[in-house]
PDB file of N, CA and C in Angstrom:
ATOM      1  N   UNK A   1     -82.118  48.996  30.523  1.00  0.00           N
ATOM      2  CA  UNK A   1     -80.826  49.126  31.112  1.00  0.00           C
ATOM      3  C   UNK A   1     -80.989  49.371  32.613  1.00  0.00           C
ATOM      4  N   UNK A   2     -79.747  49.012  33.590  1.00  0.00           N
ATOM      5  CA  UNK A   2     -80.167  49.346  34.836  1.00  0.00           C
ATOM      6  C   UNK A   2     -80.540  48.244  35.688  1.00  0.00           C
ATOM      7  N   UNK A   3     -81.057  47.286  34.450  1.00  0.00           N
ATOM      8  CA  UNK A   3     -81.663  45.785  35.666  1.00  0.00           C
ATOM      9  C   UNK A   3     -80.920  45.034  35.811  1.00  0.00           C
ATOM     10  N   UNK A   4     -81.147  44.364  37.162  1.00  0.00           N
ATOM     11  CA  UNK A   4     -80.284  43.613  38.036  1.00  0.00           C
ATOM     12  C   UNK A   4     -80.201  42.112  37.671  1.00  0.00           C
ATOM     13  N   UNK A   5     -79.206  41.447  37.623  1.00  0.00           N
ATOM     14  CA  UNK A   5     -78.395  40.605  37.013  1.00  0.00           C
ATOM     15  C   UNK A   5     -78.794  39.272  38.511  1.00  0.00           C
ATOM     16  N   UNK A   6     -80.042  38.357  38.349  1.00  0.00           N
ATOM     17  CA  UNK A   6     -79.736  37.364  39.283  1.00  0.00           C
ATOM     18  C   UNK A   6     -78.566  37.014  40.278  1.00  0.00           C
ATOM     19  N   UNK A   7     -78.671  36.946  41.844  1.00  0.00           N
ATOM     20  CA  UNK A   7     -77.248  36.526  41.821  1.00  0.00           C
ATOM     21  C   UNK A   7     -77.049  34.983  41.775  1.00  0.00           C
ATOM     22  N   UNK A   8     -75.438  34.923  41.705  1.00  0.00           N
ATOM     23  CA  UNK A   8     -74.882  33.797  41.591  1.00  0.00           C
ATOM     24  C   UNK A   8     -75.875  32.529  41.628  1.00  0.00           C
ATOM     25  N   UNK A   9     -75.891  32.103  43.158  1.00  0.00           N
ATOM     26  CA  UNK A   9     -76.363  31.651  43.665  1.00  0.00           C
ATOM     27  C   UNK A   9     -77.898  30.952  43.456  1.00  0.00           C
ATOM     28  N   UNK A  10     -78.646  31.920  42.826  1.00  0.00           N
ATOM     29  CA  UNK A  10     -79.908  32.270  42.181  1.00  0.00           C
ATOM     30  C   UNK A  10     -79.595  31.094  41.089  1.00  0.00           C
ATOM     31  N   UNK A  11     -79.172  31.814  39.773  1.00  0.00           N
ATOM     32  CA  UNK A  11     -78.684  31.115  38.469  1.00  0.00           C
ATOM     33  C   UNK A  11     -78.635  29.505  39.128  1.00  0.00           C
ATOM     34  N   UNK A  12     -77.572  29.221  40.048  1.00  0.00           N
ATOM     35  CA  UNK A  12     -76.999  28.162  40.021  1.00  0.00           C
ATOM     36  C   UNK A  12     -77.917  27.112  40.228  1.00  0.00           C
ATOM     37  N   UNK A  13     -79.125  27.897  41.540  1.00  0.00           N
ATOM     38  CA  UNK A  13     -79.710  26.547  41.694  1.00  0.00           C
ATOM     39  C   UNK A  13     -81.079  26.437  41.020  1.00  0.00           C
ATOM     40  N   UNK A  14     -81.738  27.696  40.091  1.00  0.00           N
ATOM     41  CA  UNK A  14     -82.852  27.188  39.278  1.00  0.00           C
ATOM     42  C   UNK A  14     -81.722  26.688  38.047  1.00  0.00           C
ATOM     43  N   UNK A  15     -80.601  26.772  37.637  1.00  0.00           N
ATOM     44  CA  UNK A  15     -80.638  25.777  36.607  1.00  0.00           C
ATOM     45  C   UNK A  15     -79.687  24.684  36.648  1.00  0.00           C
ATOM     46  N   UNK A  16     -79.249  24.641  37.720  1.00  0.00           N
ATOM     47  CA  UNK A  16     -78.368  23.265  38.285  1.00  0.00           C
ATOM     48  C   UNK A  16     -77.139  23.233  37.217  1.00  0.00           C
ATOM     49  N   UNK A  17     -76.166  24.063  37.367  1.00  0.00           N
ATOM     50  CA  UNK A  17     -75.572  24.267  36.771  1.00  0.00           C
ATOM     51  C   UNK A  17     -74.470  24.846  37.571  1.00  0.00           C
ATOM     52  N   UNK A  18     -73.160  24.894  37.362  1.00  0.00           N
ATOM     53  CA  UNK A  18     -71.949  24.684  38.086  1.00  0.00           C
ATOM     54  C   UNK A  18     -71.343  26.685  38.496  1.00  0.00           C
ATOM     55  N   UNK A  19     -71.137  26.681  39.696  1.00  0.00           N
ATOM     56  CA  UNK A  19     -70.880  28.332  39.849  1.00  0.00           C
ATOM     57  C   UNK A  19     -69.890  28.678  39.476  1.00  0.00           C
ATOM     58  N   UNK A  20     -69.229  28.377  39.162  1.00  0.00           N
ATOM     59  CA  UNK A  20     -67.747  28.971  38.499  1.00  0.00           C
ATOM     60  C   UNK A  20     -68.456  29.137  36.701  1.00  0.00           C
ATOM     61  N   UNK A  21     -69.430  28.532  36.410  1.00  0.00           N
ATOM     62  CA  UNK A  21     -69.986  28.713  34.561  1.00  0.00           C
ATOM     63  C   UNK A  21     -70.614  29.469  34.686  1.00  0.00           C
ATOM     64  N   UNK A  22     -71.495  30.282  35.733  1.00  0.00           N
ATOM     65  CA  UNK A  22     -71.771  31.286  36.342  1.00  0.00           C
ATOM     66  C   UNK A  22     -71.577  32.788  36.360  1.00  0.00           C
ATOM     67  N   UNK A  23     -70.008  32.545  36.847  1.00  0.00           N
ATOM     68  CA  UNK A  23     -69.089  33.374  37.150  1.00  0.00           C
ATOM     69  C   UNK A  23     -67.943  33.622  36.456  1.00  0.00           C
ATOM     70  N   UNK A  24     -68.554  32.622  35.464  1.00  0.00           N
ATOM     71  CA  UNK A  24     -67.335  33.195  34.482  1.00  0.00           C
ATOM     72  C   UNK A  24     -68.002  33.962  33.180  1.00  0.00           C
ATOM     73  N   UNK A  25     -69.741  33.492  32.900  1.00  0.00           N
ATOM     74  CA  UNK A  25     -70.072  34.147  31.899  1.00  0.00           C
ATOM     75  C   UNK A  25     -70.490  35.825  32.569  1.00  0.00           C
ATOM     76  N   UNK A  26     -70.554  35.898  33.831  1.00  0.00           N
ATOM     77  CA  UNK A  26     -70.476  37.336  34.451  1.00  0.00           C
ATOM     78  C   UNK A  26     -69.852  38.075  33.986  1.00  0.00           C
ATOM     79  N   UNK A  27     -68.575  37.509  34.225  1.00  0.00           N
ATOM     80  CA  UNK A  27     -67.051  38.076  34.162  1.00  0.00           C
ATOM     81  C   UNK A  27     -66.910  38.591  32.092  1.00  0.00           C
ATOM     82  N   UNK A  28     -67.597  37.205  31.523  1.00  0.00           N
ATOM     83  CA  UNK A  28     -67.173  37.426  30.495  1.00  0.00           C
ATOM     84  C   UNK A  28     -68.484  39.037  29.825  1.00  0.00           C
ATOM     85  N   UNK A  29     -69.517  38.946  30.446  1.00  0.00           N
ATOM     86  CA  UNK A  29     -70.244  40.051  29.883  1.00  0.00           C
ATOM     87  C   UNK A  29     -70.294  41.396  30.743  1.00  0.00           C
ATOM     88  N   UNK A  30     -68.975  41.255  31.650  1.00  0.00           N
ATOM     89  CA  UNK A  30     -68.462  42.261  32.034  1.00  0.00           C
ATOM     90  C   UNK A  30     -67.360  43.257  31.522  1.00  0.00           C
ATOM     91  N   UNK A  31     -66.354  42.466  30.835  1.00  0.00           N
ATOM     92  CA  UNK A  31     -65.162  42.230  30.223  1.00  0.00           C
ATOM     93  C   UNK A  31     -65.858  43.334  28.510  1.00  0.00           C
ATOM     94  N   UNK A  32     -66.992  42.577  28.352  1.00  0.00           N
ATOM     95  CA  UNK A  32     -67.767  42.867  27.080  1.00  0.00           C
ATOM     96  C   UNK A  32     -68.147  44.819  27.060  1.00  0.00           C
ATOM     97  N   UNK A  33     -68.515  45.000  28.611  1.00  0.00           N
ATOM     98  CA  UNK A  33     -68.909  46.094  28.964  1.00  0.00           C
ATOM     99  C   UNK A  33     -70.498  46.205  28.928  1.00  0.00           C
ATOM    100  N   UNK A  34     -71.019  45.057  28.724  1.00  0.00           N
ATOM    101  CA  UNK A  34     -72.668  45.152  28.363  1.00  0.00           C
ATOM    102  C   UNK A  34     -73.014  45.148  30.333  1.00  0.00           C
ATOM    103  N   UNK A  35     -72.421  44.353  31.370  1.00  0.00           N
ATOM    104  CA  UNK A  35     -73.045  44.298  32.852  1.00  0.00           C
ATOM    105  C   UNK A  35     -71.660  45.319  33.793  1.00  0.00           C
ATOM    106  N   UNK A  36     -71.886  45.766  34.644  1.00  0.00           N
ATOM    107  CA  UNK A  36     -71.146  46.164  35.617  1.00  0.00           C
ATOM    108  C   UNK A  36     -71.350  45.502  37.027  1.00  0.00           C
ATOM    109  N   UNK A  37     -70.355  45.281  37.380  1.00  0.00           N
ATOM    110  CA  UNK A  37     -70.660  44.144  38.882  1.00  0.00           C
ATOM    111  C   UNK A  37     -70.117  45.558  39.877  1.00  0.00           C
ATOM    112  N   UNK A  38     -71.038  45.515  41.312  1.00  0.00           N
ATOM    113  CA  UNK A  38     -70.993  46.351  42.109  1.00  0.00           C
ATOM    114  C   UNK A  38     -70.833  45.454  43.502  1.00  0.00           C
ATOM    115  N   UNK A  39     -69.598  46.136  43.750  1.00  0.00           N
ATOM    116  CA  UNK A  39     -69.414  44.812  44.883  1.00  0.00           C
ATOM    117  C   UNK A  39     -70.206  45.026  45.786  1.00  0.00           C
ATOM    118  N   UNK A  40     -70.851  44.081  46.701  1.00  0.00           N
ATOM    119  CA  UNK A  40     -71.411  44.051  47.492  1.00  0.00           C
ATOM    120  C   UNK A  40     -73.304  44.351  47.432  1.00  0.00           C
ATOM    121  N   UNK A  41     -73.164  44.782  46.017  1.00  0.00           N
ATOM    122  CA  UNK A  41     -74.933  44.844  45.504  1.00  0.00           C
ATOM    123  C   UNK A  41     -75.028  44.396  44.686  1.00  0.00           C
ATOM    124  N   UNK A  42     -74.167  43.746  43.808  1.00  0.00           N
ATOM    125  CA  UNK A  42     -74.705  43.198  42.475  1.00  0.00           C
ATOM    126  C   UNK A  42     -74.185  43.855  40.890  1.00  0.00           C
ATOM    127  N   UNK A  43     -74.484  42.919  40.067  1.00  0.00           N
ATOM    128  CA  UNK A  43     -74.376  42.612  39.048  1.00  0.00           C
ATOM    129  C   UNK A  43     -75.735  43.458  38.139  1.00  0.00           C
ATOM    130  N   UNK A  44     -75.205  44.804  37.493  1.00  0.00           N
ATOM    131  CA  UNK A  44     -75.934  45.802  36.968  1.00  0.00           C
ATOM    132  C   UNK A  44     -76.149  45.622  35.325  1.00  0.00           C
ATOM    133  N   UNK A  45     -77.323  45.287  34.318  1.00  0.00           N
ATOM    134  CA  UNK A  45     -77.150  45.447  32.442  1.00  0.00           C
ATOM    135  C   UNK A  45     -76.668  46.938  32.734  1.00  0.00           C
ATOM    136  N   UNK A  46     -76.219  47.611  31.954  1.00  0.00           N
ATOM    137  CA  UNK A  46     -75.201  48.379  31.580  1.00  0.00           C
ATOM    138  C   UNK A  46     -75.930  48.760  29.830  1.00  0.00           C
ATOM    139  N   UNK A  47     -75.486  48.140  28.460  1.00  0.00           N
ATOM    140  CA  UNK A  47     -76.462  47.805  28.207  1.00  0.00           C
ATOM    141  C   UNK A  47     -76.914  46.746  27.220  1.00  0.00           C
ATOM    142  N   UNK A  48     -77.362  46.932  25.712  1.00  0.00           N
ATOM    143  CA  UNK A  48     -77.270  45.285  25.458  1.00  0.00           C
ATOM    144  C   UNK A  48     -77.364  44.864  24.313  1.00  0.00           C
ATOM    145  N   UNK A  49     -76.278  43.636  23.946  1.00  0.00           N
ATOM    146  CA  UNK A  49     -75.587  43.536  23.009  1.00  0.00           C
ATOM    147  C   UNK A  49     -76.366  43.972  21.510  1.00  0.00           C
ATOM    148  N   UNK A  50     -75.809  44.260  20.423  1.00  0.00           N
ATOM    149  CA  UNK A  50     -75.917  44.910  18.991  1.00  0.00           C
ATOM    150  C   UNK A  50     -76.415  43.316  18.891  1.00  0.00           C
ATOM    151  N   UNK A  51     -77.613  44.137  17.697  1.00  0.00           N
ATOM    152  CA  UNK A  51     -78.159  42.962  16.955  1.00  0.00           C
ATOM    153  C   UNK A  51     -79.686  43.525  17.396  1.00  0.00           C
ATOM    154  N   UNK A  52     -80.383  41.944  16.846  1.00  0.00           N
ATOM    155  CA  UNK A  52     -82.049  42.400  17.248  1.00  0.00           C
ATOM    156  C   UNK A  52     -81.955  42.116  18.370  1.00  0.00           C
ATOM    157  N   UNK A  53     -83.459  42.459  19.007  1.00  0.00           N
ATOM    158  CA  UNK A  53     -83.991  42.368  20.624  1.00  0.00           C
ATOM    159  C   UNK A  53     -83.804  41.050  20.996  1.00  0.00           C
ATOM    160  N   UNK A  54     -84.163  40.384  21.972  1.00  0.00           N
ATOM    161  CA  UNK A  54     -84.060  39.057  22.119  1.00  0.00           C
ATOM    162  C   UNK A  54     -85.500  38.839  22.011  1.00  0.00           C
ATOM    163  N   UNK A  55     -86.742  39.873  21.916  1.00  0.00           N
ATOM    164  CA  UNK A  55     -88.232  39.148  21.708  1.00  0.00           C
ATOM    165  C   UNK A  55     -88.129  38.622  19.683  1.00  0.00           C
ATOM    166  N   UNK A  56     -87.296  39.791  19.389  1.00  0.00           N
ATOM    167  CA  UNK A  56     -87.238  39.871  17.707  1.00  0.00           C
ATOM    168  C   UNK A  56     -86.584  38.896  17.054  1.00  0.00           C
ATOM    169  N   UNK A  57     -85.403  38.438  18.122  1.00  0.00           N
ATOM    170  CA  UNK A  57     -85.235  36.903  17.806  1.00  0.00           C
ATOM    171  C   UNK A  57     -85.889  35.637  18.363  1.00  0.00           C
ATOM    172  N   UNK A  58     -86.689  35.561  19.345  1.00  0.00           N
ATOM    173  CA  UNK A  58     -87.527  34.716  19.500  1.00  0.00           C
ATOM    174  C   UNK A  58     -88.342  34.509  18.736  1.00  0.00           C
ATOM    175  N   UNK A  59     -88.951  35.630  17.728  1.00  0.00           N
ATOM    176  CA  UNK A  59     -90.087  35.337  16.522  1.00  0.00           C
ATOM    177  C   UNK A  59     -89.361  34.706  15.713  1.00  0.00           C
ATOM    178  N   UNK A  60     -88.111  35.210  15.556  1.00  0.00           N
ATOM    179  CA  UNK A  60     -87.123  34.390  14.397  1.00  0.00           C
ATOM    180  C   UNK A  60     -87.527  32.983  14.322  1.00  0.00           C
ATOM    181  N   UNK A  61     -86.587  32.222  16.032  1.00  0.00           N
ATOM    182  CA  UNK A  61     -86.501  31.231  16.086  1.00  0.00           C
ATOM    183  C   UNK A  61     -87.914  30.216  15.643  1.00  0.00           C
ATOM    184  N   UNK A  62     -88.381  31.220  16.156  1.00  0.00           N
ATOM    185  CA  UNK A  62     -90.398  30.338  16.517  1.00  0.00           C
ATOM    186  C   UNK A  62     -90.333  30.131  14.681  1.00  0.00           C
ATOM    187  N   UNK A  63     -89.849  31.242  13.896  1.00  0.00           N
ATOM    188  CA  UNK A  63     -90.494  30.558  12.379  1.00  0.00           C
ATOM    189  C   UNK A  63     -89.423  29.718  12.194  1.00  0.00           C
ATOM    190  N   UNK A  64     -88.371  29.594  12.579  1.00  0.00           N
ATOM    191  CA  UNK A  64     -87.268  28.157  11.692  1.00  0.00           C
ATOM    192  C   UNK A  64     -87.830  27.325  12.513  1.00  0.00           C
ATOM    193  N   UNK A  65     -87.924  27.437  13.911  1.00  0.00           N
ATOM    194  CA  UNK A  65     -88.393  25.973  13.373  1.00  0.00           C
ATOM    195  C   UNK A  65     -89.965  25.613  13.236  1.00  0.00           C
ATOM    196  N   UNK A  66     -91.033  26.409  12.741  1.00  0.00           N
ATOM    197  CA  UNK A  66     -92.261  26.020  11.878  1.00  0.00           C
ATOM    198  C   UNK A  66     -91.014  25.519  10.860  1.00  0.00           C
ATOM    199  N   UNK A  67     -90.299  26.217   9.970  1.00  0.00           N
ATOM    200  CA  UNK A  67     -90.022  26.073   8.594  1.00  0.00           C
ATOM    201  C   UNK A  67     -89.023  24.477   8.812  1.00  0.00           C
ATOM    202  N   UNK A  68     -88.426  24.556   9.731  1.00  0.00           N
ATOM    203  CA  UNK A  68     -87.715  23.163  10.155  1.00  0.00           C
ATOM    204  C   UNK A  68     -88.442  21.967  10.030  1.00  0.00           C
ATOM    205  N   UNK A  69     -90.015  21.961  10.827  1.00  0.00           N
ATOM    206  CA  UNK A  69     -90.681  20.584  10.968  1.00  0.00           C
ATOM    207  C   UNK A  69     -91.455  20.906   9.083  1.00  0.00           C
ATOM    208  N   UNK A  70     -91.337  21.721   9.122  1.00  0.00           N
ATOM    209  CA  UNK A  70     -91.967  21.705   7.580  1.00  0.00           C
ATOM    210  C   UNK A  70     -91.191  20.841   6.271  1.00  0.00           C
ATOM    211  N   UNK A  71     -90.273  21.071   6.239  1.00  0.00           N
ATOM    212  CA  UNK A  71     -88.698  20.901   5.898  1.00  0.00           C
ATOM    213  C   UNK A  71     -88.617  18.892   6.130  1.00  0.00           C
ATOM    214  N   UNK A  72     -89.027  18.500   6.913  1.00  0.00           N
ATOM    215  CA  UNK A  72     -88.663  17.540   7.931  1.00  0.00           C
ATOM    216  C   UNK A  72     -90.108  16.733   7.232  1.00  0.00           C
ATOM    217  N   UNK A  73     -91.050  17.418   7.474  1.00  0.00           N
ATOM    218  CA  UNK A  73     -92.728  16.912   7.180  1.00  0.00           C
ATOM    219  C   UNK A  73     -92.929  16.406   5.210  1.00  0.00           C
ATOM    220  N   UNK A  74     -91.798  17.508   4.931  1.00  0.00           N
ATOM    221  CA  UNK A  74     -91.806  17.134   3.156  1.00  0.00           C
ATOM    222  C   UNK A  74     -90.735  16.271   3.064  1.00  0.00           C
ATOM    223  N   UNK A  75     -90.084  15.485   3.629  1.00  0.00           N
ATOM    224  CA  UNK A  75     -88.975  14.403   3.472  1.00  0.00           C
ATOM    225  C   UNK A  75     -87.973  14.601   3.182  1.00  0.00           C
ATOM    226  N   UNK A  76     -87.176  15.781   4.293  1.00  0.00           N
ATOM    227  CA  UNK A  76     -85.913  16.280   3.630  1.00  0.00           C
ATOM    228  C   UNK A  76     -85.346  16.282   5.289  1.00  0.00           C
ATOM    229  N   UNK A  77     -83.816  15.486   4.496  1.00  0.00           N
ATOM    230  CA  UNK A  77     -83.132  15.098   5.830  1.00  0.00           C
ATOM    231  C   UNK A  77     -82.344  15.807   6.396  1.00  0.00           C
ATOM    232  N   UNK A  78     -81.666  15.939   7.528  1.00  0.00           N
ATOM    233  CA  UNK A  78     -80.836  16.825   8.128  1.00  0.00           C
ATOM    234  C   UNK A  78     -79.654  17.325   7.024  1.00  0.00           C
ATOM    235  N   UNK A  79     -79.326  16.560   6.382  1.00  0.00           N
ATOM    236  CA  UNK A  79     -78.294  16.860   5.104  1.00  0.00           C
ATOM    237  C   UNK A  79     -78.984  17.098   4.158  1.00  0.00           C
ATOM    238  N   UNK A  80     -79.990  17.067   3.527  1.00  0.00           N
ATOM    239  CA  UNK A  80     -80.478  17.800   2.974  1.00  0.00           C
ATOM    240  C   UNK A  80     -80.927  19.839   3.123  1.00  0.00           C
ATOM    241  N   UNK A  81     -81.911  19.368   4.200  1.00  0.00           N
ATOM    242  CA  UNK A  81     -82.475  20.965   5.046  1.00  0.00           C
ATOM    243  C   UNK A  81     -80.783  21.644   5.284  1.00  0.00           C
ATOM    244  N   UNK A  82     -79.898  21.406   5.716  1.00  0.00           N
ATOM    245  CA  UNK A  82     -78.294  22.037   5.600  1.00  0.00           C
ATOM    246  C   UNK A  82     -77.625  22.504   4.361  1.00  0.00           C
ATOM    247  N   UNK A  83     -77.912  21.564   2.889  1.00  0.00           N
ATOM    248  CA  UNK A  83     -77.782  22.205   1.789  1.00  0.00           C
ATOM    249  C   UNK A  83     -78.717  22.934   1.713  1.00  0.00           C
ATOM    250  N   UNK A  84     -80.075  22.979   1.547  1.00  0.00           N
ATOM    251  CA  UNK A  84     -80.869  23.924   1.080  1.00  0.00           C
ATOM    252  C   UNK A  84     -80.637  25.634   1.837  1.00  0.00           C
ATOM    253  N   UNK A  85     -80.574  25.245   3.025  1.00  0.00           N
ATOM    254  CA  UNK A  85     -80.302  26.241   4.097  1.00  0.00           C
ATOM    255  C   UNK A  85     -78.493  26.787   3.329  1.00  0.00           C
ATOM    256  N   UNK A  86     -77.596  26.446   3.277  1.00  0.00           N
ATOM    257  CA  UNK A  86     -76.074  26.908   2.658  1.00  0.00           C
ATOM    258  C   UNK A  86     -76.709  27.437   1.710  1.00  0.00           C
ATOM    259  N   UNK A  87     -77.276  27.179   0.351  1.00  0.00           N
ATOM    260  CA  UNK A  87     -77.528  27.434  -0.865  1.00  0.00           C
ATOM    261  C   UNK A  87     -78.310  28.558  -1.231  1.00  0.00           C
ATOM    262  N   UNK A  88     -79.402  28.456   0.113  1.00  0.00           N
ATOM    263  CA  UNK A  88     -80.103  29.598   0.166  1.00  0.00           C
ATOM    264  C   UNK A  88     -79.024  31.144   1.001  1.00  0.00           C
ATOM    265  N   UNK A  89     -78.546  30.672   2.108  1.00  0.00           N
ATOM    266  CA  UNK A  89     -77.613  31.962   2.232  1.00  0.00           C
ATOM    267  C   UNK A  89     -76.499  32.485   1.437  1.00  0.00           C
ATOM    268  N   UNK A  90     -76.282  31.295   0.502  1.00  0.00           N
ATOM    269  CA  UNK A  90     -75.051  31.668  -0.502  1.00  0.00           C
ATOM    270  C   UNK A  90     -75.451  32.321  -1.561  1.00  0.00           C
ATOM    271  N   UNK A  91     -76.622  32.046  -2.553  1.00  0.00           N
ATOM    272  CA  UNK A  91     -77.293  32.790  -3.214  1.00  0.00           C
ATOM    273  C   UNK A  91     -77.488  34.410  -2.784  1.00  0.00           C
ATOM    274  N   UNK A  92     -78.522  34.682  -1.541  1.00  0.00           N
ATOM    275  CA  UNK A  92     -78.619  35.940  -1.122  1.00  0.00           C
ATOM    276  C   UNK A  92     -76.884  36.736  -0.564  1.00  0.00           C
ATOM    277  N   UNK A  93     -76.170  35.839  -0.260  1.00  0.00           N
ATOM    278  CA  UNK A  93     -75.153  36.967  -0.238  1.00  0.00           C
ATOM    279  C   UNK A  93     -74.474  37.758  -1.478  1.00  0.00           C
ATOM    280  N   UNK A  94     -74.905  36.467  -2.695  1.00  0.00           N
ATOM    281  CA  UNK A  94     -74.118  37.018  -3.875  1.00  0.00           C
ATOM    282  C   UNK A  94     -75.343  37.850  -4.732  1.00  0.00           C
ATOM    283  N   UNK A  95     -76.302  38.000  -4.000  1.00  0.00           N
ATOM    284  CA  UNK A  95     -77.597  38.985  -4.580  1.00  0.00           C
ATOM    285  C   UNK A  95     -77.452  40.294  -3.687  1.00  0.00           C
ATOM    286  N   UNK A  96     -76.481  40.105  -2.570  1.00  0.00           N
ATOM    287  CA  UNK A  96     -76.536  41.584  -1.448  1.00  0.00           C
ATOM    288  C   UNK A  96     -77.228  41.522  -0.894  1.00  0.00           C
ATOM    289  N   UNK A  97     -77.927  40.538  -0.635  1.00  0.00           N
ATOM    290  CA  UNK A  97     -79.486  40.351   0.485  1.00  0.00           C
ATOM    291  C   UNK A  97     -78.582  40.178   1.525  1.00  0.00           C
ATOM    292  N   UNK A  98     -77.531  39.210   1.913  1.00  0.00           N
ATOM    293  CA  UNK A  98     -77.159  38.975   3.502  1.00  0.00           C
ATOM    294  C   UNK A  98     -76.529  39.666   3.359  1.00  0.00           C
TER     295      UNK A  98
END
């Protein structure tokens, strides 16, 4: 908590991307209460959003998609891997797992 929020300007031109989309997701994770904007110094985390870490979801992601090209590697198609994936979260919710 406490760390400083790139400015504007920054964002815009390592990702070439428009300043008002910028300035509005500021606004919107200000609104949230997770950043505080300090005029004239910047854009403060405050602190940060419920859920896992963002390293704890990066391991996530890193195994779907191992399990994705896996999925993909045994001959199962985007409509397929989507039922299996529904079927499997529909099951565990009605087991109390999700």
């Amino acid at each position: 908590m406490g760390d400083q929020l790139p400015p504007v300007k920054a964002v815009v031109g390592q990702l070439t991307i428009n300043a008002n989309t910028v300035l509005k997701a500021y606004r919107d994770l200000e609104r949230e209460g997770l950043v505080e904007s300090r005029s004239g110094i910047g854009t403060f985390v405050l602190r940060r959003p419920p859920g896992p870490s963002p390293h704890t979801q990066m391991v996530l992601q890193r195994g779907l998609d191992r399990w994705l090209h896996e999925a993909q590697d045994a001959g199962l198609d985007l409509e397929s891997i989507e039922a299996l994936v529904r079927g499997t979260i529909y099951s565990a919710m009605n087991e109390g797992v999700a």
